[in-house]
C-alpha atoms as a PDB file:
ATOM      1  CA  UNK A   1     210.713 123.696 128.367  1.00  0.00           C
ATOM      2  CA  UNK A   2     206.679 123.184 128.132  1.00  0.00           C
ATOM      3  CA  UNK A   3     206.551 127.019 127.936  1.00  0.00           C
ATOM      4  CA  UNK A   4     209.156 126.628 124.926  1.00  0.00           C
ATOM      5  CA  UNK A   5     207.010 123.790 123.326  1.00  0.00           C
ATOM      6  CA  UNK A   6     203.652 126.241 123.719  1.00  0.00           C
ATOM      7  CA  UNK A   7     205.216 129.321 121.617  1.00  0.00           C
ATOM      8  CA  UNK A   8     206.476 126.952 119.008  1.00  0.00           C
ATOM      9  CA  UNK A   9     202.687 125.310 118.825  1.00  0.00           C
ATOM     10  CA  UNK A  10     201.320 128.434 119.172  1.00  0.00           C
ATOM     11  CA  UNK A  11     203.446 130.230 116.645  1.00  0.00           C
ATOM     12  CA  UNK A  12     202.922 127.296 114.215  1.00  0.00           C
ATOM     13  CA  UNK A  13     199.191 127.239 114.652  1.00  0.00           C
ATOM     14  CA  UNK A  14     199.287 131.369 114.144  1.00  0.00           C
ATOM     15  CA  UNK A  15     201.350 130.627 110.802  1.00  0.00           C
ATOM     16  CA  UNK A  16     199.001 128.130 109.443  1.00  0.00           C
ATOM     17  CA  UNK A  17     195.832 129.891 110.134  1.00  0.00           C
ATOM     18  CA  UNK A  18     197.122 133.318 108.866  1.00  0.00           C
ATOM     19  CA  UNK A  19     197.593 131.514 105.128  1.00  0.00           C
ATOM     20  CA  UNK A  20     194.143 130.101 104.439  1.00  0.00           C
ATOM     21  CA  UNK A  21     194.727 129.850 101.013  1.00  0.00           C
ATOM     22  CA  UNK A  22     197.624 127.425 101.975  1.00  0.00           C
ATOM     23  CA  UNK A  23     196.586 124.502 102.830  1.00  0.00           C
ATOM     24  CA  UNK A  24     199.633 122.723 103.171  1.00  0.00           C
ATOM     25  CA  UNK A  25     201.291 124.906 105.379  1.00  0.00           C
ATOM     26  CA  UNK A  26     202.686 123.525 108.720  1.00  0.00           C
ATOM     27  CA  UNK A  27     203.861 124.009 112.263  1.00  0.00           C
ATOM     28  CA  UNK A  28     207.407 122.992 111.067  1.00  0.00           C
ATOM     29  CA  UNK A  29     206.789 125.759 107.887  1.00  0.00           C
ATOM     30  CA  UNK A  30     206.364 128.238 110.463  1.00  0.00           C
ATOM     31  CA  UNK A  31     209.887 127.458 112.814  1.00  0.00           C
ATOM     32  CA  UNK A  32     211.467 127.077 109.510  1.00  0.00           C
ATOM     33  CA  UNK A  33     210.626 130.235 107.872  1.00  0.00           C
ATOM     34  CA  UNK A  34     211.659 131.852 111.265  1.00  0.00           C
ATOM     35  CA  UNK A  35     214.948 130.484 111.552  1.00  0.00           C
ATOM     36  CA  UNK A  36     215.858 131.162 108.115  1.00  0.00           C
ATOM     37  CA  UNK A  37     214.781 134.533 108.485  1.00  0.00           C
ATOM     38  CA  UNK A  38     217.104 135.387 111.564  1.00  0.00           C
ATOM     39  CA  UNK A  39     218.861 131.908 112.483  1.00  0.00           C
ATOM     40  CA  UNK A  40     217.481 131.724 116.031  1.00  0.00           C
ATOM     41  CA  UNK A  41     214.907 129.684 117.457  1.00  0.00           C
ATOM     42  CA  UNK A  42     211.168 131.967 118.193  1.00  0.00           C
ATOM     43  CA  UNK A  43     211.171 134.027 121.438  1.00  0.00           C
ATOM     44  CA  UNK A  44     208.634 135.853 122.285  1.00  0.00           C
ATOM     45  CA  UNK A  45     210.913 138.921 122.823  1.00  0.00           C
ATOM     46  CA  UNK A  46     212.455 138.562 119.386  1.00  0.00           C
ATOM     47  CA  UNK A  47     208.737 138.515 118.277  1.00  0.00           C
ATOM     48  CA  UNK A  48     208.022 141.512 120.294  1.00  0.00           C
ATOM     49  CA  UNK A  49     210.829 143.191 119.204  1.00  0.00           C
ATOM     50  CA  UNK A  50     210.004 142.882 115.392  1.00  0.00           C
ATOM     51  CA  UNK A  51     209.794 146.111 112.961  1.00  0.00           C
ATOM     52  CA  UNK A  52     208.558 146.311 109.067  1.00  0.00           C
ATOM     53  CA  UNK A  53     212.338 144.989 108.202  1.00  0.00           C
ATOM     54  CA  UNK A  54     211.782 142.111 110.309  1.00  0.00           C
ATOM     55  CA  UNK A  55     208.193 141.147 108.808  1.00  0.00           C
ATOM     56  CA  UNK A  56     209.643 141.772 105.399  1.00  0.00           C
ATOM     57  CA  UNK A  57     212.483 139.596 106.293  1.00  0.00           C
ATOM     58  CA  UNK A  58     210.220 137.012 107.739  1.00  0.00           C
ATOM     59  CA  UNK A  59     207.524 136.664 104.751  1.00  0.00           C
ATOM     60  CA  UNK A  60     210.574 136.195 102.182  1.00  0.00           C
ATOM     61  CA  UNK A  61     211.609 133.705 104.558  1.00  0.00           C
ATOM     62  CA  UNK A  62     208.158 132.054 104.566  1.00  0.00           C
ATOM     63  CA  UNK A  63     207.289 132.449 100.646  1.00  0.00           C
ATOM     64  CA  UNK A  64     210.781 130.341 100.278  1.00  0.00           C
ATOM     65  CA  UNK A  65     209.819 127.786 102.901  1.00  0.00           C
ATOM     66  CA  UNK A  66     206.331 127.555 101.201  1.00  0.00           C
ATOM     67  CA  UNK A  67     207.419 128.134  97.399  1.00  0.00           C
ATOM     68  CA  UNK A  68     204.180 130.735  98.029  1.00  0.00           C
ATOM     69  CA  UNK A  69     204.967 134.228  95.989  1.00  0.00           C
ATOM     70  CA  UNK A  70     201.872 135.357  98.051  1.00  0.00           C
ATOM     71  CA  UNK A  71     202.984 135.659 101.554  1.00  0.00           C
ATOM     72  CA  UNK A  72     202.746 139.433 102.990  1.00  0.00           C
ATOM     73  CA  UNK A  73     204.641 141.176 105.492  1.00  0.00           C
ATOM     74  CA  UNK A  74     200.973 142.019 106.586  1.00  0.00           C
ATOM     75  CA  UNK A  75     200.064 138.139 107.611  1.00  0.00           C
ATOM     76  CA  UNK A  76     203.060 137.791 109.317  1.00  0.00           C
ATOM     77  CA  UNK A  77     202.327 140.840 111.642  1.00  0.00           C
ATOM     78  CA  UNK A  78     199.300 139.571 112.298  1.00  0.00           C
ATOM     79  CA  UNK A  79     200.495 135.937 113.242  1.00  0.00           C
ATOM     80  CA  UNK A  80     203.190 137.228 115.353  1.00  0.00           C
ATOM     81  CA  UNK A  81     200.848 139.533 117.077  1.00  0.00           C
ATOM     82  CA  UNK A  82     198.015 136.792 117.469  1.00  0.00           C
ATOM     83  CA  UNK A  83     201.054 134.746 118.978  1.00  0.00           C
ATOM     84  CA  UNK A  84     201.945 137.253 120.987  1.00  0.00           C
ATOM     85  CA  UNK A  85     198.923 137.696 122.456  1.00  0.00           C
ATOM     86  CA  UNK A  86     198.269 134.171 123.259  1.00  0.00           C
ATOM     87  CA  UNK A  87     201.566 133.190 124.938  1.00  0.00           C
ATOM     88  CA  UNK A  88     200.517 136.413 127.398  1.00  0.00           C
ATOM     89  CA  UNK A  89     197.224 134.871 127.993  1.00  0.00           C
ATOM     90  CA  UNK A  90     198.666 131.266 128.603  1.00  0.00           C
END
């Protein structure tokens, strides 16, 4: 379960920090956005198993969760892959 509770905090903290001009962006934000986008909970192998349809899917996601038109596919690439790489360093 802690492992669990570290993606979810780190995926959250990812989220946030990709959307500086965002300020109210959260944690909960992120988890939302993701379970819109494919109605699971994150795992790191659906996060390693995301393509450009997936990113698209997620950003839409995120830029409803956020009311944010400006959400990329781009940032969340890069949050999933800064996720990534921390849960592997953890």
């Amino acid at each position: 379960m802690a492992n669990d509770l570290d993606l979810l905090v780190t995926w959250g903290r990812e989220f946030c920090a990709i959307l500086p001009d965002n300020d109210e962006a959260t944690g909960q934000d992120a988890y939302e956005a993701f379970y819109e986008a494919f109605g699971r909970e994150p795992e790191v192998s659906v996060f390693r198993a995301m393509g450009d349809t997936e990113f698209a899917d997620l950003a839409a996601a995120a830029r409803e969760v956020l009311e944010d038109p400006a959400v990329t596919a781009d940032q969340m690439r890069q949050a999933v892959r800064r996720t990534i790489a921390l849960s592997e360093a953890a």
